[in-house]
PDB file of N, CA and C in Angstrom:
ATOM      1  N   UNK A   1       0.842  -1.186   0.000  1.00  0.00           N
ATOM      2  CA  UNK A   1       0.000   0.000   0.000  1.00  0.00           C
ATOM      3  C   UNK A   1       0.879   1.237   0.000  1.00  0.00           C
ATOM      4  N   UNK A   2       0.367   2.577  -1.011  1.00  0.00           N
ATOM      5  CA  UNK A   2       0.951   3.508  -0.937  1.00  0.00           C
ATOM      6  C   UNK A   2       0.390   4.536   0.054  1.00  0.00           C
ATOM      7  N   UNK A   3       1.704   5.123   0.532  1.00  0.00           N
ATOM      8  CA  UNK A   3       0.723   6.037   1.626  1.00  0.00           C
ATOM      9  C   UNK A   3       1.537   7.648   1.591  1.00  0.00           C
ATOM     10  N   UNK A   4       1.083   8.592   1.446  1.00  0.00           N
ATOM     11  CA  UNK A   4       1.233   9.378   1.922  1.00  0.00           C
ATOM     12  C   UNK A   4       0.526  10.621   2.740  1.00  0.00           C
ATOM     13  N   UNK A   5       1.624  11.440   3.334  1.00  0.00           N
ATOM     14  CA  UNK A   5       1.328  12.411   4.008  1.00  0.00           C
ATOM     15  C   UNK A   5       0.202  13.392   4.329  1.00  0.00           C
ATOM     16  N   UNK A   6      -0.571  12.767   5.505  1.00  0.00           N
ATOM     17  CA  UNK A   6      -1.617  14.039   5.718  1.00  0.00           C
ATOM     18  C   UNK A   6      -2.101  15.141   6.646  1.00  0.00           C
ATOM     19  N   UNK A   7      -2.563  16.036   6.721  1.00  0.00           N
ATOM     20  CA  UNK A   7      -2.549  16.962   7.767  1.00  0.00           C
ATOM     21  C   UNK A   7      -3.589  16.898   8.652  1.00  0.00           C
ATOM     22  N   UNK A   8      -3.678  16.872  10.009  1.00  0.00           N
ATOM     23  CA  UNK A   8      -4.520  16.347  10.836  1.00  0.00           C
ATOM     24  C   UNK A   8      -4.817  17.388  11.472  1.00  0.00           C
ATOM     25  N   UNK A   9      -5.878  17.535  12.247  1.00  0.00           N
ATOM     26  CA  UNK A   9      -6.285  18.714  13.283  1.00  0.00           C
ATOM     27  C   UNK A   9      -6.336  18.076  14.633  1.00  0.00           C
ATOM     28  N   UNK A  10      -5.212  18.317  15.709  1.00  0.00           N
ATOM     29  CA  UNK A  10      -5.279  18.048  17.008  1.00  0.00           C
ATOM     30  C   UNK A  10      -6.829  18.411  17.438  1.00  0.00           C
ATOM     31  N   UNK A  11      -7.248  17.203  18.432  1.00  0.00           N
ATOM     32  CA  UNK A  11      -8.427  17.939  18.758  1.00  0.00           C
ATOM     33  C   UNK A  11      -8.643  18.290  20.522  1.00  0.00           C
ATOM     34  N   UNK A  12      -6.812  18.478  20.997  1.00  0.00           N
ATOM     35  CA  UNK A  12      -6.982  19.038  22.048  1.00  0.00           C
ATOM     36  C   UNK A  12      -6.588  20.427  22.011  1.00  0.00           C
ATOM     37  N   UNK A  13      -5.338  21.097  21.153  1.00  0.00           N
ATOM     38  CA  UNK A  13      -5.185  21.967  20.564  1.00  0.00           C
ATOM     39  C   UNK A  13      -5.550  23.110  19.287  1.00  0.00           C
ATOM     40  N   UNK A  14      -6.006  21.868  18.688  1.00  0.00           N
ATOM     41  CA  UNK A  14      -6.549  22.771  17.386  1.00  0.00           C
ATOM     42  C   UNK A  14      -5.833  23.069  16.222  1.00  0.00           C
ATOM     43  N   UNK A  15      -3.867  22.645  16.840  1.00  0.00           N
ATOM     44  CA  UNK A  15      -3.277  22.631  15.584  1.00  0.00           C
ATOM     45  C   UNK A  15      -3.026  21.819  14.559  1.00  0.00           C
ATOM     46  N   UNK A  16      -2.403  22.008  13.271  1.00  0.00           N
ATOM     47  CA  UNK A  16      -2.793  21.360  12.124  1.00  0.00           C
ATOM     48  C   UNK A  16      -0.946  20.356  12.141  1.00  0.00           C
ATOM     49  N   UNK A  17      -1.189  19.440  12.360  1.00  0.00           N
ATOM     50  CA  UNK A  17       0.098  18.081  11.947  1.00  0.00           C
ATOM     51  C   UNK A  17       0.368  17.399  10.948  1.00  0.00           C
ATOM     52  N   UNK A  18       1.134  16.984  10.779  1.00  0.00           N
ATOM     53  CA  UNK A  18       1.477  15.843   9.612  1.00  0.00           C
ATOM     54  C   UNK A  18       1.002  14.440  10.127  1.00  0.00           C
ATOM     55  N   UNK A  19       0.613  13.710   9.665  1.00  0.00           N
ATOM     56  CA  UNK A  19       1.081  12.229   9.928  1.00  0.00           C
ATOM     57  C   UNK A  19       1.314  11.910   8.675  1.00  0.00           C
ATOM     58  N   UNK A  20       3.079  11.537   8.838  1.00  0.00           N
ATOM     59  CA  UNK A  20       3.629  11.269   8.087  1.00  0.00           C
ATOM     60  C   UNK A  20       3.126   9.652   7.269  1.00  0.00           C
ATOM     61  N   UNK A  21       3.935   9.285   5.990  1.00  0.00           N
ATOM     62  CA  UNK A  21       3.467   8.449   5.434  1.00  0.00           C
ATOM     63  C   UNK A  21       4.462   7.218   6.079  1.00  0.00           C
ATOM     64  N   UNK A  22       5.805   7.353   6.945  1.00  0.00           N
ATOM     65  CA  UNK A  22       6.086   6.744   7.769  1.00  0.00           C
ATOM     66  C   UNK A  22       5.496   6.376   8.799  1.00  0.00           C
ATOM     67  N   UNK A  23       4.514   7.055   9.472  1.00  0.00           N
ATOM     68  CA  UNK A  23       3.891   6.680  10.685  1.00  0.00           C
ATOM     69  C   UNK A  23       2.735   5.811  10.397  1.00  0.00           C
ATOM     70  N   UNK A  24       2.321   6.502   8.831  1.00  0.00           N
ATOM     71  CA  UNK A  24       0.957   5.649   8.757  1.00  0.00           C
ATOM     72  C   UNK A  24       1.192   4.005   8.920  1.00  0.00           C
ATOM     73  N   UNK A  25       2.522   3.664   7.728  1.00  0.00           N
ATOM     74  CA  UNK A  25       3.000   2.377   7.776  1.00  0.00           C
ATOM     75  C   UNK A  25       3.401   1.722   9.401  1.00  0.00           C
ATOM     76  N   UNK A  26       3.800   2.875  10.065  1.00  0.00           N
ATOM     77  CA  UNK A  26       4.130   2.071  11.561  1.00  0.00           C
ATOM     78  C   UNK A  26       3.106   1.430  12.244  1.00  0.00           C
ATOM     79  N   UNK A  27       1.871   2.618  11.829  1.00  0.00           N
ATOM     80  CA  UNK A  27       0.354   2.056  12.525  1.00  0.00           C
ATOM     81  C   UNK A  27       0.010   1.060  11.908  1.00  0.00           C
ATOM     82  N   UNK A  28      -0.087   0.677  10.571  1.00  0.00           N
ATOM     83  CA  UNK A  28      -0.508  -0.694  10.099  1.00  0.00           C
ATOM     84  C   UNK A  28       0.322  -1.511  10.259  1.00  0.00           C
ATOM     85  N   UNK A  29       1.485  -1.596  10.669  1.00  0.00           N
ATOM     86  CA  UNK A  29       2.678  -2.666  10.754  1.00  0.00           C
ATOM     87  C   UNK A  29       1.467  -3.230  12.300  1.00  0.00           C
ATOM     88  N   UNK A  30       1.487  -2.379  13.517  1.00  0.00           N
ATOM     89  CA  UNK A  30       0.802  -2.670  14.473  1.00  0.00           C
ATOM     90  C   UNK A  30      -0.098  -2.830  14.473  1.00  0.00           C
ATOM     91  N   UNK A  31      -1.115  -2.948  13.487  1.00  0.00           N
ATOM     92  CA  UNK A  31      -2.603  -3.368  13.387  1.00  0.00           C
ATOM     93  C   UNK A  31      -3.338  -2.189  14.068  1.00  0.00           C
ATOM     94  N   UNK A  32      -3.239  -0.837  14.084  1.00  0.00           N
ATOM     95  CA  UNK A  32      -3.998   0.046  14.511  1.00  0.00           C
ATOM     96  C   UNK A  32      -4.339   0.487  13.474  1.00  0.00           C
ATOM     97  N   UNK A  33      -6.184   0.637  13.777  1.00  0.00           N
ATOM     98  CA  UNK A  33      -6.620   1.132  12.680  1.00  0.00           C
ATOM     99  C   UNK A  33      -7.249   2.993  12.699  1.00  0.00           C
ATOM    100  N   UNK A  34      -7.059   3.428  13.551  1.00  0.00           N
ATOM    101  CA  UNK A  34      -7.363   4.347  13.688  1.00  0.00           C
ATOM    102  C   UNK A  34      -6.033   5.707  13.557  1.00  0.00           C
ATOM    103  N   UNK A  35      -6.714   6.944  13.186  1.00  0.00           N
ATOM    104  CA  UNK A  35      -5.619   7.736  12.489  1.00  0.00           C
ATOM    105  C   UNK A  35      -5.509   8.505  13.919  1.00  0.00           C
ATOM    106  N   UNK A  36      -4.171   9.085  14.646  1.00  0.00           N
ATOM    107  CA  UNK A  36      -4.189   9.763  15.834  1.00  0.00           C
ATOM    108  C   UNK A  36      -5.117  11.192  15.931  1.00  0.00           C
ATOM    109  N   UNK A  37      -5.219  11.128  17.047  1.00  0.00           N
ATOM    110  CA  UNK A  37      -6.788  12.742  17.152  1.00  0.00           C
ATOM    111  C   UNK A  37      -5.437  13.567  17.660  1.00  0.00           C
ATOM    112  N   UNK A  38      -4.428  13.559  18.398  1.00  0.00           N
ATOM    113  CA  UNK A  38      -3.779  14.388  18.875  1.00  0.00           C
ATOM    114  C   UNK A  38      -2.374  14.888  18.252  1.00  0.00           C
ATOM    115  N   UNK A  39      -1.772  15.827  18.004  1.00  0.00           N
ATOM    116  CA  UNK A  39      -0.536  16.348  18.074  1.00  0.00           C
ATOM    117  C   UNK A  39       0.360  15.422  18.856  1.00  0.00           C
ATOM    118  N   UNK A  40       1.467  15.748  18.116  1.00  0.00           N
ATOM    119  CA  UNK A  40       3.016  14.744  18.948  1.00  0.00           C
ATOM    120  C   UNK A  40       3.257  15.678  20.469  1.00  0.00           C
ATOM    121  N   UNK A  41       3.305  16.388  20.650  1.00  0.00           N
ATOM    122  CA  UNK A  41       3.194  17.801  21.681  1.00  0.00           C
ATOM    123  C   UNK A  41       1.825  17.007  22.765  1.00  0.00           C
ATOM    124  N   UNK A  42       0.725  16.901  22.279  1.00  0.00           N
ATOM    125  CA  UNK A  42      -0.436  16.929  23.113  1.00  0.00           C
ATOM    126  C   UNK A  42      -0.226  15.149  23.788  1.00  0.00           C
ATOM    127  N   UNK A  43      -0.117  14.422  22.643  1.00  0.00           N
ATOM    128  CA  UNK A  43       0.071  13.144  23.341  1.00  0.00           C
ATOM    129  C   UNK A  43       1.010  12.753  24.421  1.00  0.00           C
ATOM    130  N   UNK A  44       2.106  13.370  24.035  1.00  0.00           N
ATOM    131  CA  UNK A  44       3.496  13.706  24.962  1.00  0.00           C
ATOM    132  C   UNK A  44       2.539  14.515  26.192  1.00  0.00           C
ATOM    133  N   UNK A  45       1.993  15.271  26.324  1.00  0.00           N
ATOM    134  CA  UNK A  45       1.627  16.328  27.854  1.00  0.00           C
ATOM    135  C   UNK A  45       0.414  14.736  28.196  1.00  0.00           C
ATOM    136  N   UNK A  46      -0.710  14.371  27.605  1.00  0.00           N
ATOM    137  CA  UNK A  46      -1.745  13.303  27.815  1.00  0.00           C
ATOM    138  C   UNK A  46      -0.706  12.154  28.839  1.00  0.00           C
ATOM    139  N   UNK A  47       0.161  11.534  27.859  1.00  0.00           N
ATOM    140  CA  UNK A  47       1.298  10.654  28.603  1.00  0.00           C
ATOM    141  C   UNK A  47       1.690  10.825  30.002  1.00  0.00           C
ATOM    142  N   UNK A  48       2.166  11.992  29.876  1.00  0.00           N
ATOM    143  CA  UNK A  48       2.617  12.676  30.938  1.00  0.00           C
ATOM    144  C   UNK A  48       2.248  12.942  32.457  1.00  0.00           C
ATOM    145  N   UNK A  49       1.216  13.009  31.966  1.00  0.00           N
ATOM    146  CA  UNK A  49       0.037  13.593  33.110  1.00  0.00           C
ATOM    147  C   UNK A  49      -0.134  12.681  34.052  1.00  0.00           C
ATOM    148  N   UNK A  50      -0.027  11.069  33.385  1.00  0.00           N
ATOM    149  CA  UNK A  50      -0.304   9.770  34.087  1.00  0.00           C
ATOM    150  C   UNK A  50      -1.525   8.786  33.586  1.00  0.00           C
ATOM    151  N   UNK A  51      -2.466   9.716  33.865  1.00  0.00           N
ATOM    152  CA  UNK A  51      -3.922   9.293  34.000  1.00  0.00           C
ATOM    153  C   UNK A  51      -4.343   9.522  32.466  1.00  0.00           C
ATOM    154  N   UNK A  52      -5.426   8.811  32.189  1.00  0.00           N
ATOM    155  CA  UNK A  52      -6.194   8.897  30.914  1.00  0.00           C
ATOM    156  C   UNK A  52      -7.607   8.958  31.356  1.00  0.00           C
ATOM    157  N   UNK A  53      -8.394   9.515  30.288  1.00  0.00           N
ATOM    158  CA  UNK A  53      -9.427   9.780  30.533  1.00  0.00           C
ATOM    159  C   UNK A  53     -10.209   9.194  30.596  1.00  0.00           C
ATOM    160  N   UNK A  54     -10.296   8.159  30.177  1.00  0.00           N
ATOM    161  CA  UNK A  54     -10.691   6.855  29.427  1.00  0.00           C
ATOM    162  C   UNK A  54     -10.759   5.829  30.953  1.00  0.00           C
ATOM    163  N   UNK A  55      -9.325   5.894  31.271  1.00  0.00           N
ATOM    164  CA  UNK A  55      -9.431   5.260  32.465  1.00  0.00           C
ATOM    165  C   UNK A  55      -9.077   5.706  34.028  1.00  0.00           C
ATOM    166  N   UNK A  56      -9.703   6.817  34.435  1.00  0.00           N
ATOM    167  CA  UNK A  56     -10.047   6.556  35.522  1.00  0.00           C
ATOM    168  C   UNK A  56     -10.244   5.747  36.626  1.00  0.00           C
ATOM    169  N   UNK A  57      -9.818   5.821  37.609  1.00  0.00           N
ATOM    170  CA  UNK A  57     -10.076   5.060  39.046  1.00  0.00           C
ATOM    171  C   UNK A  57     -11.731   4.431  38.998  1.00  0.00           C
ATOM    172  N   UNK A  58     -11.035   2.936  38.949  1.00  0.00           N
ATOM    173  CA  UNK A  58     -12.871   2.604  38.900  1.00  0.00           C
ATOM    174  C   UNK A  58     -13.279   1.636  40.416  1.00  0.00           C
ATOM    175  N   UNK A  59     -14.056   1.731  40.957  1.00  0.00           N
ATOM    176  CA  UNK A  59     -14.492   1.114  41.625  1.00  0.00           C
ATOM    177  C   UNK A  59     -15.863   0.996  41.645  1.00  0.00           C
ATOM    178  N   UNK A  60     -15.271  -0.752  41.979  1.00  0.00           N
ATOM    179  CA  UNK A  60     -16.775  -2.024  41.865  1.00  0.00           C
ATOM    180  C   UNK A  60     -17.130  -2.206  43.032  1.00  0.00           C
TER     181      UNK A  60
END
């Protein structure tokens, strides 16, 4: 598959990224099918932080 380069809109920032046509291939090498929502910047601070939003402290 050919892939190239497209410009994405962070959707915690708002700014406009590349995902490169290298990364795309990295994501299908890993079977991810989904294209990233965030900036390299925003995922890096998300990481960071610890916690995800997604997963929260759950108690049963």
């Amino acid at each position: 598959m050919s892939y190239q380069d497209k410009s994405i809109h962070c959707r915690d920032c708002g700014q406009e990224f590349t995902f490169t046509a290298s990364e795309q291939q990295f994501f299908a090498e890993k079977g991810f099918t989904n294209e990233p929502k965030r900036c390299p910047t925003c995922r890096r601070a998300k990481r960071d932080r610890g916690t995800s939003d997604q997963s929260a402290q759950r108690t049963w």
